[in-house]
PDB file of N, CA and C in Angstrom:
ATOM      1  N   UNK A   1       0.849  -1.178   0.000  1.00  0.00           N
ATOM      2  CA  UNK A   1       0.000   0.000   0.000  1.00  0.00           C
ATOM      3  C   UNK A   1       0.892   1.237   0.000  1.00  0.00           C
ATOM      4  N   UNK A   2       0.679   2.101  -0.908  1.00  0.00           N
ATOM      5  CA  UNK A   2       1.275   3.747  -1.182  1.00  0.00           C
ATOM      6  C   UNK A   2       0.379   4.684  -0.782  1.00  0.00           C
ATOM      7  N   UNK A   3       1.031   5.658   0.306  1.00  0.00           N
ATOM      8  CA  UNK A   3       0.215   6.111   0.594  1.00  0.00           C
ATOM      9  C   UNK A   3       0.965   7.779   0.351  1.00  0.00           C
ATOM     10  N   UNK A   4      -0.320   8.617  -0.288  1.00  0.00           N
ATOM     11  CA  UNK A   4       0.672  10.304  -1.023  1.00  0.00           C
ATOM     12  C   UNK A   4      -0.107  10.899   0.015  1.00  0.00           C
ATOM     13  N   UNK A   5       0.330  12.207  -0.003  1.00  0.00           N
ATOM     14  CA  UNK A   5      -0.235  13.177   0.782  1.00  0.00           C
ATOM     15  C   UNK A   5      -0.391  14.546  -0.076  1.00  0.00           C
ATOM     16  N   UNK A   6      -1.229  15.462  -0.340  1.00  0.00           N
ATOM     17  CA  UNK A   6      -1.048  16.213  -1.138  1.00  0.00           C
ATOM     18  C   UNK A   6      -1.812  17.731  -0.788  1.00  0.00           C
ATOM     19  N   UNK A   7      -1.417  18.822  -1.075  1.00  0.00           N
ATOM     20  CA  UNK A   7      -2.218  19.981  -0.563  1.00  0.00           C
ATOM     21  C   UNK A   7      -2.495  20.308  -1.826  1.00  0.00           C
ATOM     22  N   UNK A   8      -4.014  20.418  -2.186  1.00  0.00           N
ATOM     23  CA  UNK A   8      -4.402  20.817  -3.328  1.00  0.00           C
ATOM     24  C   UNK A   8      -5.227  22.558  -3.311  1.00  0.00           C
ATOM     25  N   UNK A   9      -4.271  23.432  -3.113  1.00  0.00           N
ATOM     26  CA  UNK A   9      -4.970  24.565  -3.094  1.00  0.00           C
ATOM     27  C   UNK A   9      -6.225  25.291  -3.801  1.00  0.00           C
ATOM     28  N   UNK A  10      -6.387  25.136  -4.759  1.00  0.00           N
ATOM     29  CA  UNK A  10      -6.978  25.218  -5.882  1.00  0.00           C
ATOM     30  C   UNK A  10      -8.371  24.960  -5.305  1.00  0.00           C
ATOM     31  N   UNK A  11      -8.670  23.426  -4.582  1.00  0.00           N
ATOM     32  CA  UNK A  11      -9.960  22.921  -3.939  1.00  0.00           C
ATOM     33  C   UNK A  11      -9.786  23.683  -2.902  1.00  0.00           C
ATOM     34  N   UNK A  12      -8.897  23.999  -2.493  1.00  0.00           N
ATOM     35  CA  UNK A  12      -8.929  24.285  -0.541  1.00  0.00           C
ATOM     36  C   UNK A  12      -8.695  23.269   0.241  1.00  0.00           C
ATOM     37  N   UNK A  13      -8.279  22.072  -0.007  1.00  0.00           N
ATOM     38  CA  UNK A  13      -8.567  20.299   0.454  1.00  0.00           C
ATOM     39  C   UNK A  13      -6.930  20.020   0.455  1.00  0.00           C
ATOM     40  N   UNK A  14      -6.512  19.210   1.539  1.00  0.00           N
ATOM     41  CA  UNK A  14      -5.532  18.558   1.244  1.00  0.00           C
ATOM     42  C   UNK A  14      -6.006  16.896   1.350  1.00  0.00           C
ATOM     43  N   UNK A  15      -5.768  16.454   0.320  1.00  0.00           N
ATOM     44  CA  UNK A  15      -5.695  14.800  -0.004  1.00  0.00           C
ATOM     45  C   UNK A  15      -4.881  13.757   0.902  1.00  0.00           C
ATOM     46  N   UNK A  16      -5.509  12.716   0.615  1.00  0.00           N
ATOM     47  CA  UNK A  16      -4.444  11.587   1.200  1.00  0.00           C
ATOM     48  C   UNK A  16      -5.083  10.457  -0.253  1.00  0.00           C
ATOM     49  N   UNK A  17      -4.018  10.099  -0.880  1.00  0.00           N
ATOM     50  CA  UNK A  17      -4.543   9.058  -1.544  1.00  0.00           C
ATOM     51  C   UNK A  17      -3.918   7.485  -1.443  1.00  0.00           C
ATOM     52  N   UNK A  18      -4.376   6.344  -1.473  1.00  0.00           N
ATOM     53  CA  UNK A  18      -4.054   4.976  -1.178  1.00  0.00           C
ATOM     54  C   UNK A  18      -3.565   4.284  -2.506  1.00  0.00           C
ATOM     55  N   UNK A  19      -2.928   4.137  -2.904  1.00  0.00           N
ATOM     56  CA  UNK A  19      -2.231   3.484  -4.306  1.00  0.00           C
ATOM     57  C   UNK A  19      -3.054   4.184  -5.987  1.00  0.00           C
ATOM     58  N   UNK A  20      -2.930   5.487  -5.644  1.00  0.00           N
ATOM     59  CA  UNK A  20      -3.721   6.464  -6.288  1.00  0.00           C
ATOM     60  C   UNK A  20      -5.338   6.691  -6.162  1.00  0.00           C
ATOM     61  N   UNK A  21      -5.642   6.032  -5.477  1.00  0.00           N
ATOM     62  CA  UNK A  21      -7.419   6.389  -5.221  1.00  0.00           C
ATOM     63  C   UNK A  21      -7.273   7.158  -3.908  1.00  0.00           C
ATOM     64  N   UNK A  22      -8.542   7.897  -4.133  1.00  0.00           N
ATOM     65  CA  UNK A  22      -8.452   9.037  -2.941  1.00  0.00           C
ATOM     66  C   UNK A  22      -9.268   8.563  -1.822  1.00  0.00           C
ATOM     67  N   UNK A  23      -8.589   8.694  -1.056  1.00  0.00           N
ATOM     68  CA  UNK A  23      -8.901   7.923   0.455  1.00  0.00           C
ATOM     69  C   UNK A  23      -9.320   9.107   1.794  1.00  0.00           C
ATOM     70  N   UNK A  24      -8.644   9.850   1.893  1.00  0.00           N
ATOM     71  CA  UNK A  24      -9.278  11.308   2.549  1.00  0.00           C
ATOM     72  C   UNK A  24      -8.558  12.159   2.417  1.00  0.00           C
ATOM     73  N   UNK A  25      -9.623  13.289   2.992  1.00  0.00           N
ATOM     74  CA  UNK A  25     -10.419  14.823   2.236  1.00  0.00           C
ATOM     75  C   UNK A  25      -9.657  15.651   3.663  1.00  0.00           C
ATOM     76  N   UNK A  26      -9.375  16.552   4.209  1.00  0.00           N
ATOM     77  CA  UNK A  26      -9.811  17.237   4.775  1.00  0.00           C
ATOM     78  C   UNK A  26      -9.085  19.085   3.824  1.00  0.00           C
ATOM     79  N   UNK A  27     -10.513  19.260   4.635  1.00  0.00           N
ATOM     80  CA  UNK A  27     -10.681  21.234   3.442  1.00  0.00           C
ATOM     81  C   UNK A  27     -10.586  21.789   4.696  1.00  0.00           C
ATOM     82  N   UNK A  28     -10.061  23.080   4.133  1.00  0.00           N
ATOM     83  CA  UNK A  28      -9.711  24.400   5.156  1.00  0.00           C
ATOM     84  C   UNK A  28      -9.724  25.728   3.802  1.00  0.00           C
ATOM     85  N   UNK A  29      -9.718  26.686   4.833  1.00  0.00           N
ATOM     86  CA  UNK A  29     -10.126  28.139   4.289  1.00  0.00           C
ATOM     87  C   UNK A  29      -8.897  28.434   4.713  1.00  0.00           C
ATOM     88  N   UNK A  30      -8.503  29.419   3.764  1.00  0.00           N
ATOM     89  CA  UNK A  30      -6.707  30.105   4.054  1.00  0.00           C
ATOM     90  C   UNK A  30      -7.056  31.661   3.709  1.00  0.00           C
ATOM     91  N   UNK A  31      -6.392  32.091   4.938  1.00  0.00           N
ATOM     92  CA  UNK A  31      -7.085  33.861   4.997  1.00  0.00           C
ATOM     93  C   UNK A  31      -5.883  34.087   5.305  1.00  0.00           C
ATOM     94  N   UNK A  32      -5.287  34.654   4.430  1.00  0.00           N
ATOM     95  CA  UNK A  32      -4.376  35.477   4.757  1.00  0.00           C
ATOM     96  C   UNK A  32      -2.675  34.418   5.347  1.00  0.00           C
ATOM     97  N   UNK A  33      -2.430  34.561   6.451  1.00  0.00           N
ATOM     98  CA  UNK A  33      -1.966  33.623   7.366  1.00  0.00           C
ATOM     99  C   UNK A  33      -2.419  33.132   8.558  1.00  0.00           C
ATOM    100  N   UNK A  34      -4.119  33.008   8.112  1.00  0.00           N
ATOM    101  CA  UNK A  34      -5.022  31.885   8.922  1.00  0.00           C
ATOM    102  C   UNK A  34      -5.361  30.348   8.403  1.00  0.00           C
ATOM    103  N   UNK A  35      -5.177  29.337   8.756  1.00  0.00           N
ATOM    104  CA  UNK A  35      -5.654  28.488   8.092  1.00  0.00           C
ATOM    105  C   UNK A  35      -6.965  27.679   9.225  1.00  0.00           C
ATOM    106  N   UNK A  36      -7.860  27.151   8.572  1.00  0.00           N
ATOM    107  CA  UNK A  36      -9.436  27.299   9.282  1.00  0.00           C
ATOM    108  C   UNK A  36      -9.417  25.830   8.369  1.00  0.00           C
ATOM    109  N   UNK A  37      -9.504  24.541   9.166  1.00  0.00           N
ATOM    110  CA  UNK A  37      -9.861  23.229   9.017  1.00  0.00           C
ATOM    111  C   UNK A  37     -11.217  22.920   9.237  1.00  0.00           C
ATOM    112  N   UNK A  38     -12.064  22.846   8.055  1.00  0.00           N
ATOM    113  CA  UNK A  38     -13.840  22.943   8.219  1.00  0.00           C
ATOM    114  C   UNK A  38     -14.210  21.359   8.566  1.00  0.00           C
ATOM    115  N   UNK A  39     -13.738  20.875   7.818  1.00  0.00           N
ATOM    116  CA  UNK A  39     -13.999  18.902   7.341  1.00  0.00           C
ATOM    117  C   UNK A  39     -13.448  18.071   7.056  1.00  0.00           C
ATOM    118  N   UNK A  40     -13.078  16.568   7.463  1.00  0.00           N
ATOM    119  CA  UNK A  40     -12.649  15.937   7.129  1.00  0.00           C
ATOM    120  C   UNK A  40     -12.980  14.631   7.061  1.00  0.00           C
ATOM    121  N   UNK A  41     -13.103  13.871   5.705  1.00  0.00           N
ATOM    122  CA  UNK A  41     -13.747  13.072   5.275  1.00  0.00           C
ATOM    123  C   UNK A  41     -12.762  11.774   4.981  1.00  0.00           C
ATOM    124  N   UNK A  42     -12.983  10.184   5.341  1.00  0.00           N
ATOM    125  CA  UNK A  42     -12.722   9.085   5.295  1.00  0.00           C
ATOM    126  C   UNK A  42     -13.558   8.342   4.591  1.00  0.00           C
ATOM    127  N   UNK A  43     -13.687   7.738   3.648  1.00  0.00           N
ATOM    128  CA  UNK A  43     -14.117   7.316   2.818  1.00  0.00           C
ATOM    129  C   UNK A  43     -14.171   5.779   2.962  1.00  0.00           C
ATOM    130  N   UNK A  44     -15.502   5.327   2.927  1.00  0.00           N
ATOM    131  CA  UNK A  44     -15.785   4.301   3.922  1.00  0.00           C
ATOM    132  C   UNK A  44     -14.797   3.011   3.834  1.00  0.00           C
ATOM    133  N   UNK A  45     -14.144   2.451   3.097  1.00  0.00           N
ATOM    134  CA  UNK A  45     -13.295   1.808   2.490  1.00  0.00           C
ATOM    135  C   UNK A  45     -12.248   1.946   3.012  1.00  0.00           C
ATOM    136  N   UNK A  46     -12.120   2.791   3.839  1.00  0.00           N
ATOM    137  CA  UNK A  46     -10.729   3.218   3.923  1.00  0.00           C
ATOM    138  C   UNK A  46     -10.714   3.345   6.034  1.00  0.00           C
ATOM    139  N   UNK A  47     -11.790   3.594   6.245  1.00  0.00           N
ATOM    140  CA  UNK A  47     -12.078   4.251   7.492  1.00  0.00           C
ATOM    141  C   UNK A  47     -11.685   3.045   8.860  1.00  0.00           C
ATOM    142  N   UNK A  48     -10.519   3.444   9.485  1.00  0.00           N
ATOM    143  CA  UNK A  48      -9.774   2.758  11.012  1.00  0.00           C
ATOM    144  C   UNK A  48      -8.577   2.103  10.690  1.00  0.00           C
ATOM    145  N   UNK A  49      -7.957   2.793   9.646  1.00  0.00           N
ATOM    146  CA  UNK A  49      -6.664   2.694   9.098  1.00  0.00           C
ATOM    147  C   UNK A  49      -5.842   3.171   9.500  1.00  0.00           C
ATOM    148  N   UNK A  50      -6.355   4.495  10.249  1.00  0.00           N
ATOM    149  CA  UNK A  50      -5.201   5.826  10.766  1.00  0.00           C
ATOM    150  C   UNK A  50      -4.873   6.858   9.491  1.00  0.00           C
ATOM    151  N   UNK A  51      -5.358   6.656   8.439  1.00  0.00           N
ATOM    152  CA  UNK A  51      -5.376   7.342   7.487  1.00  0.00           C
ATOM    153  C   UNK A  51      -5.547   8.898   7.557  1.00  0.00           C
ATOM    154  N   UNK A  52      -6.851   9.239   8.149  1.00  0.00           N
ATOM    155  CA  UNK A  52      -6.783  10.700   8.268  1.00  0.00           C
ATOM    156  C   UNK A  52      -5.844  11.603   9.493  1.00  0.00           C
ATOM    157  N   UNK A  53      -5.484  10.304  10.304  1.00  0.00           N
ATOM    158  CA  UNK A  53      -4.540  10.935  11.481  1.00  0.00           C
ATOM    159  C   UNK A  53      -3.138  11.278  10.163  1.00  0.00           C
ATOM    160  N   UNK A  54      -2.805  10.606   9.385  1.00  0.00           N
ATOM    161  CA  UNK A  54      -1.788  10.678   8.914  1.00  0.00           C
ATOM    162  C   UNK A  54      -1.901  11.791   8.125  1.00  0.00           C
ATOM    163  N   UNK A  55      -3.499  12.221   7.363  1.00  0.00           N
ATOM    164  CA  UNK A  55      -3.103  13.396   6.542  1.00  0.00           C
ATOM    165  C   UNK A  55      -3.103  14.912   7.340  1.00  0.00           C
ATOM    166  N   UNK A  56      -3.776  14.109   8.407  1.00  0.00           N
ATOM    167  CA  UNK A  56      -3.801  15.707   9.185  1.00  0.00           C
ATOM    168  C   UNK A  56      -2.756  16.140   9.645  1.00  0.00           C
ATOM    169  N   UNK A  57      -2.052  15.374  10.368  1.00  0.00           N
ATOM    170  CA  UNK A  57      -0.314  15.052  10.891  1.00  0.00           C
ATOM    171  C   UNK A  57      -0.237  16.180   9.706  1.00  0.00           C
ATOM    172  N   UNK A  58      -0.086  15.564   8.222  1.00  0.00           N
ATOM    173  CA  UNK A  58       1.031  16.065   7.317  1.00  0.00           C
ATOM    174  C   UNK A  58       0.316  18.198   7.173  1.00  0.00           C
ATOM    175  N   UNK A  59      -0.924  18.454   7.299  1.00  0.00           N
ATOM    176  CA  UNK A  59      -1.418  18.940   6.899  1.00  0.00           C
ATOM    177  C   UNK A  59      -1.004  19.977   8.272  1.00  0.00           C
ATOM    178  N   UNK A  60      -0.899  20.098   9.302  1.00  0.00           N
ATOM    179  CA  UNK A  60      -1.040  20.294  10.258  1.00  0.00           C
ATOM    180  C   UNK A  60       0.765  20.587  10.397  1.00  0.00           C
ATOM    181  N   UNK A  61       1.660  19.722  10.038  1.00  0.00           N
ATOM    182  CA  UNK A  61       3.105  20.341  10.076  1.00  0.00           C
ATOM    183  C   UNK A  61       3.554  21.231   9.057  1.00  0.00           C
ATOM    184  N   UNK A  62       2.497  21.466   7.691  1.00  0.00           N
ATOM    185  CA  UNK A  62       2.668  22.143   6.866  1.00  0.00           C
ATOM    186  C   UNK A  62       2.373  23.589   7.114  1.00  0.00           C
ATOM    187  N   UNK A  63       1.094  23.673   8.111  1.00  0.00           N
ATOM    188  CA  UNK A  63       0.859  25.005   8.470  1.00  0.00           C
ATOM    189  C   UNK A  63       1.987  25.162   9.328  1.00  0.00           C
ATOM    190  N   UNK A  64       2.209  24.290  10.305  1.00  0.00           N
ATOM    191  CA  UNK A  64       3.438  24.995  11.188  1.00  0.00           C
ATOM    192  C   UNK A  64       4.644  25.688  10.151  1.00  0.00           C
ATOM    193  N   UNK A  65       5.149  24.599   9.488  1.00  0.00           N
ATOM    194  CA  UNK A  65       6.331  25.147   8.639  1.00  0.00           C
ATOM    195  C   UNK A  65       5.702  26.760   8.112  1.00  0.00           C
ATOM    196  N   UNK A  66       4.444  27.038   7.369  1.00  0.00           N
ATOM    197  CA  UNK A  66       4.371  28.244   7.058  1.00  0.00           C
ATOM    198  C   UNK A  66       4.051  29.182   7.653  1.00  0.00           C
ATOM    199  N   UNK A  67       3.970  29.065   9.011  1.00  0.00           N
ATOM    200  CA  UNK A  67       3.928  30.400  10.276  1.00  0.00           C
ATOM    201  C   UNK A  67       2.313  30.630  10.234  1.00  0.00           C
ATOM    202  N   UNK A  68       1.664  29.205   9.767  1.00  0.00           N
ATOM    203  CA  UNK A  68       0.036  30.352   9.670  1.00  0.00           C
ATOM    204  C   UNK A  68      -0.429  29.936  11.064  1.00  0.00           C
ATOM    205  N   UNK A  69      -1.226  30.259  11.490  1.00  0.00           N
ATOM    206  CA  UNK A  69      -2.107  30.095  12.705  1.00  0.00           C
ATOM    207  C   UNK A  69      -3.283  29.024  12.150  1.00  0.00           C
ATOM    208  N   UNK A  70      -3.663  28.093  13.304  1.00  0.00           N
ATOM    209  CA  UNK A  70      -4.243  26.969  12.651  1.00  0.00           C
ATOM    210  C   UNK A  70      -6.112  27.585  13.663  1.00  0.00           C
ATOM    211  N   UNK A  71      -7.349  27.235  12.430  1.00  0.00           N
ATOM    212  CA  UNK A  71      -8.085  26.880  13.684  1.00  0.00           C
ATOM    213  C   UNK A  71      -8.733  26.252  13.314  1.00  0.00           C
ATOM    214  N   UNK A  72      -9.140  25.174  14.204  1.00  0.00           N
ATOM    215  CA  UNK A  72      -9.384  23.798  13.609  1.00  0.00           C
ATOM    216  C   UNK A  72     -10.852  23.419  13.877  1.00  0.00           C
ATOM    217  N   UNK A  73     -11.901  23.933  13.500  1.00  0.00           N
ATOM    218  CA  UNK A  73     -13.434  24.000  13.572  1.00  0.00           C
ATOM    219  C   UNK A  73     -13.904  22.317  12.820  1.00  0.00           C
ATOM    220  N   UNK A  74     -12.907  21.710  12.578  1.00  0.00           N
ATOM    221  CA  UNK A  74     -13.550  20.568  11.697  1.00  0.00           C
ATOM    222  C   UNK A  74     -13.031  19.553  13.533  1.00  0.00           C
ATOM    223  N   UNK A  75     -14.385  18.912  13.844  1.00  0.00           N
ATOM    224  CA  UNK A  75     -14.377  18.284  14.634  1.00  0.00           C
ATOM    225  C   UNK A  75     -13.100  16.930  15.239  1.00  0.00           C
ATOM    226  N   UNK A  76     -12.233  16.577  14.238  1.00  0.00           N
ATOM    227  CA  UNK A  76     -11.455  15.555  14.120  1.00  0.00           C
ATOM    228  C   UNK A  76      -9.730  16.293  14.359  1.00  0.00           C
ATOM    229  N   UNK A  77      -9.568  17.342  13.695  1.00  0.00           N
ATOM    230  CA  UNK A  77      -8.996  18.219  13.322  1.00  0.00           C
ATOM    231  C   UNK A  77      -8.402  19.006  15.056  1.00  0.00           C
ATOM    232  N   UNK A  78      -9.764  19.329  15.526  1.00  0.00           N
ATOM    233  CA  UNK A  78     -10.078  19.282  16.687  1.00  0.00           C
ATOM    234  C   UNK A  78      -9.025  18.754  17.754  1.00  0.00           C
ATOM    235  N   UNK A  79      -9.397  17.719  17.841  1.00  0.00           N
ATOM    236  CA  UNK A  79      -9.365  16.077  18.298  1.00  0.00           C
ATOM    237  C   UNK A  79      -7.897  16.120  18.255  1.00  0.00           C
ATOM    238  N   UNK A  80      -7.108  16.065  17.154  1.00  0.00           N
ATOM    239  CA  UNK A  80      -5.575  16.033  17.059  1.00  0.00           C
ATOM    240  C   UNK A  80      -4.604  17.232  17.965  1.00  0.00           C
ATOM    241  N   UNK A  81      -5.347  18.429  17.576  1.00  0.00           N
ATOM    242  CA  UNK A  81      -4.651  19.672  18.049  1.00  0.00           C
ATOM    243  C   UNK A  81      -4.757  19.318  18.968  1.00  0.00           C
ATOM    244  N   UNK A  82      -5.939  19.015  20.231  1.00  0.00           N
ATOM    245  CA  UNK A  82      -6.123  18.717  21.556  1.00  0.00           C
ATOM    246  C   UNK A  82      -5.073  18.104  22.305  1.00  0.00           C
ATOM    247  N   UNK A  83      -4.307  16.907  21.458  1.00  0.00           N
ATOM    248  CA  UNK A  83      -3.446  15.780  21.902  1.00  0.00           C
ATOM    249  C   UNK A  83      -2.243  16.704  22.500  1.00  0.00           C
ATOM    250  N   UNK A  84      -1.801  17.327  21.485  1.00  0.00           N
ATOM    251  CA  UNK A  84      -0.660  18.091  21.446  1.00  0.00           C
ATOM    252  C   UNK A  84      -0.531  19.526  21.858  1.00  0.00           C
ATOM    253  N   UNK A  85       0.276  19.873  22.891  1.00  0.00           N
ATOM    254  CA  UNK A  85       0.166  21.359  22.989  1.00  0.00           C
ATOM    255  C   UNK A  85       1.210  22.125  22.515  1.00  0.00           C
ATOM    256  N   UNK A  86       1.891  21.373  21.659  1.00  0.00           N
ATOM    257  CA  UNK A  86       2.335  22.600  20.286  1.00  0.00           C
ATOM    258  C   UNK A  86       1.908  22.616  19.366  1.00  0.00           C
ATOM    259  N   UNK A  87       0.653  21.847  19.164  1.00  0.00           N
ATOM    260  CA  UNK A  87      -0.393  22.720  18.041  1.00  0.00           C
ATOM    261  C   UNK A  87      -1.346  23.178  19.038  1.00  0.00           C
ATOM    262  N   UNK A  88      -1.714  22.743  19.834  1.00  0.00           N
ATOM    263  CA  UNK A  88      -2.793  23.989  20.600  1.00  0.00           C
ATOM    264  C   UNK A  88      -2.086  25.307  20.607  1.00  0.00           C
ATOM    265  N   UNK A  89      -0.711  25.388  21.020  1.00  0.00           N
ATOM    266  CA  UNK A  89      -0.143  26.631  20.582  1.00  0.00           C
ATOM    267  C   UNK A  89      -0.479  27.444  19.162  1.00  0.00           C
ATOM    268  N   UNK A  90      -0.471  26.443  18.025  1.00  0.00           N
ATOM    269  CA  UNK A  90      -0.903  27.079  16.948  1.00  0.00           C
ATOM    270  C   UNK A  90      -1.766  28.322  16.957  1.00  0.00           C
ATOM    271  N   UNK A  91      -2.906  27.961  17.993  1.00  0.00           N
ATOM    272  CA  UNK A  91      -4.437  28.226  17.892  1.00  0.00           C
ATOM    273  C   UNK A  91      -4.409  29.566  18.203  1.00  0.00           C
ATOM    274  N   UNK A  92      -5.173  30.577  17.633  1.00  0.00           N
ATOM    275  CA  UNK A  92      -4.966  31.876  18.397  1.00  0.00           C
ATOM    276  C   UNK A  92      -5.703  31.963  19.940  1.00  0.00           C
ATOM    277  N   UNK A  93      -5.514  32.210  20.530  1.00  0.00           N
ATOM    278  CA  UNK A  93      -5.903  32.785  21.899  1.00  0.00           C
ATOM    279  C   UNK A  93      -7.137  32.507  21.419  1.00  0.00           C
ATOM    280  N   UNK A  94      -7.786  33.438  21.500  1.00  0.00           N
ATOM    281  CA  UNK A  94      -9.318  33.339  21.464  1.00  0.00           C
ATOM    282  C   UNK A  94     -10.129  32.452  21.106  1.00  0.00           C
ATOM    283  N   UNK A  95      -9.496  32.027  19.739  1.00  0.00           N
ATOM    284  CA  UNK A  95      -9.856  30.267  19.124  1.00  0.00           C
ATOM    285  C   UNK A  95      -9.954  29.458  20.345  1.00  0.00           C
ATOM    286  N   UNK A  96      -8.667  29.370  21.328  1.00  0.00           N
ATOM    287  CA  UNK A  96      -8.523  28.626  21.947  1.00  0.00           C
ATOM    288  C   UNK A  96      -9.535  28.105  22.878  1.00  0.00           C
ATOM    289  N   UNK A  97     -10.155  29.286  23.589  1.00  0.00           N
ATOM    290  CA  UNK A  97     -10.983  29.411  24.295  1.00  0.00           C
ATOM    291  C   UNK A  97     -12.353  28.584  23.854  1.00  0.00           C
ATOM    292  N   UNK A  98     -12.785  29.808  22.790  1.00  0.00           N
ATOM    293  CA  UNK A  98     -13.764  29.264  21.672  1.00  0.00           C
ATOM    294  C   UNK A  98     -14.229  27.440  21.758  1.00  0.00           C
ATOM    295  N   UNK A  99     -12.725  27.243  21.343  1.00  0.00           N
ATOM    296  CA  UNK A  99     -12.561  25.264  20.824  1.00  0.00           C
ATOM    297  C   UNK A  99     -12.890  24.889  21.944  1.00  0.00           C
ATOM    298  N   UNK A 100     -12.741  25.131  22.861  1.00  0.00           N
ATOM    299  CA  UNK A 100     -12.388  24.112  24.430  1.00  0.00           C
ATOM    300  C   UNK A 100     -10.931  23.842  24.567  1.00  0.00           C
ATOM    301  N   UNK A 101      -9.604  24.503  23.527  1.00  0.00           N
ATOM    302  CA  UNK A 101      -8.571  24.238  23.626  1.00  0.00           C
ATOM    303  C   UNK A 101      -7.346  24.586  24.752  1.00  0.00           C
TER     304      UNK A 101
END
């Protein structure tokens, strides 16, 4: 099994695909140097693989590398930042609050 990771700006979505079929979705809104994680989708075929932990991982060190501020309104998205408190750092203050972060 091959597994890509891909930020497709264009959709707003960064991909995860499984030996070229697309396996999960998650979309975000990019403002400026905000990035805003709405949804993220597993595709039933695919779903308790660890798959979307892996694209978010990738998706989630990509904002770090680009200095944006993350806020993560997509419930799963959520869920990850929570684990870690150097991406809860990401979060702006107020987000933080907001999330339960």
């Amino acid at each position: 099994m091959t597994t890509t990771t891909t930020n497709v700006p264009e959709e707003q979505r960064w991909e995860l695909r499984v030996d070229g079929d697309l396996a999960v979705v998650a979309e975000y809104r990019l403002d400026d140097d905000r990035i805003t994680f709405t949804h993220t989708r597993t595709e039933p075929d695919h779903r308790g693989e660890g798959l979307a932990r892996q694209l978010v991982d990738a998706a989630l060190a990509d904002a770090r590398d680009r200095g944006l501020a993350v806020v993560p309104e997509c419930p799963y998205v959520r869920k990850v930042v929570g684990e870690d408190a150097d991406l809860v750092a990401l979060v702006p203050a107020d987000d933080r609050d907001r999330l339960g972060l």
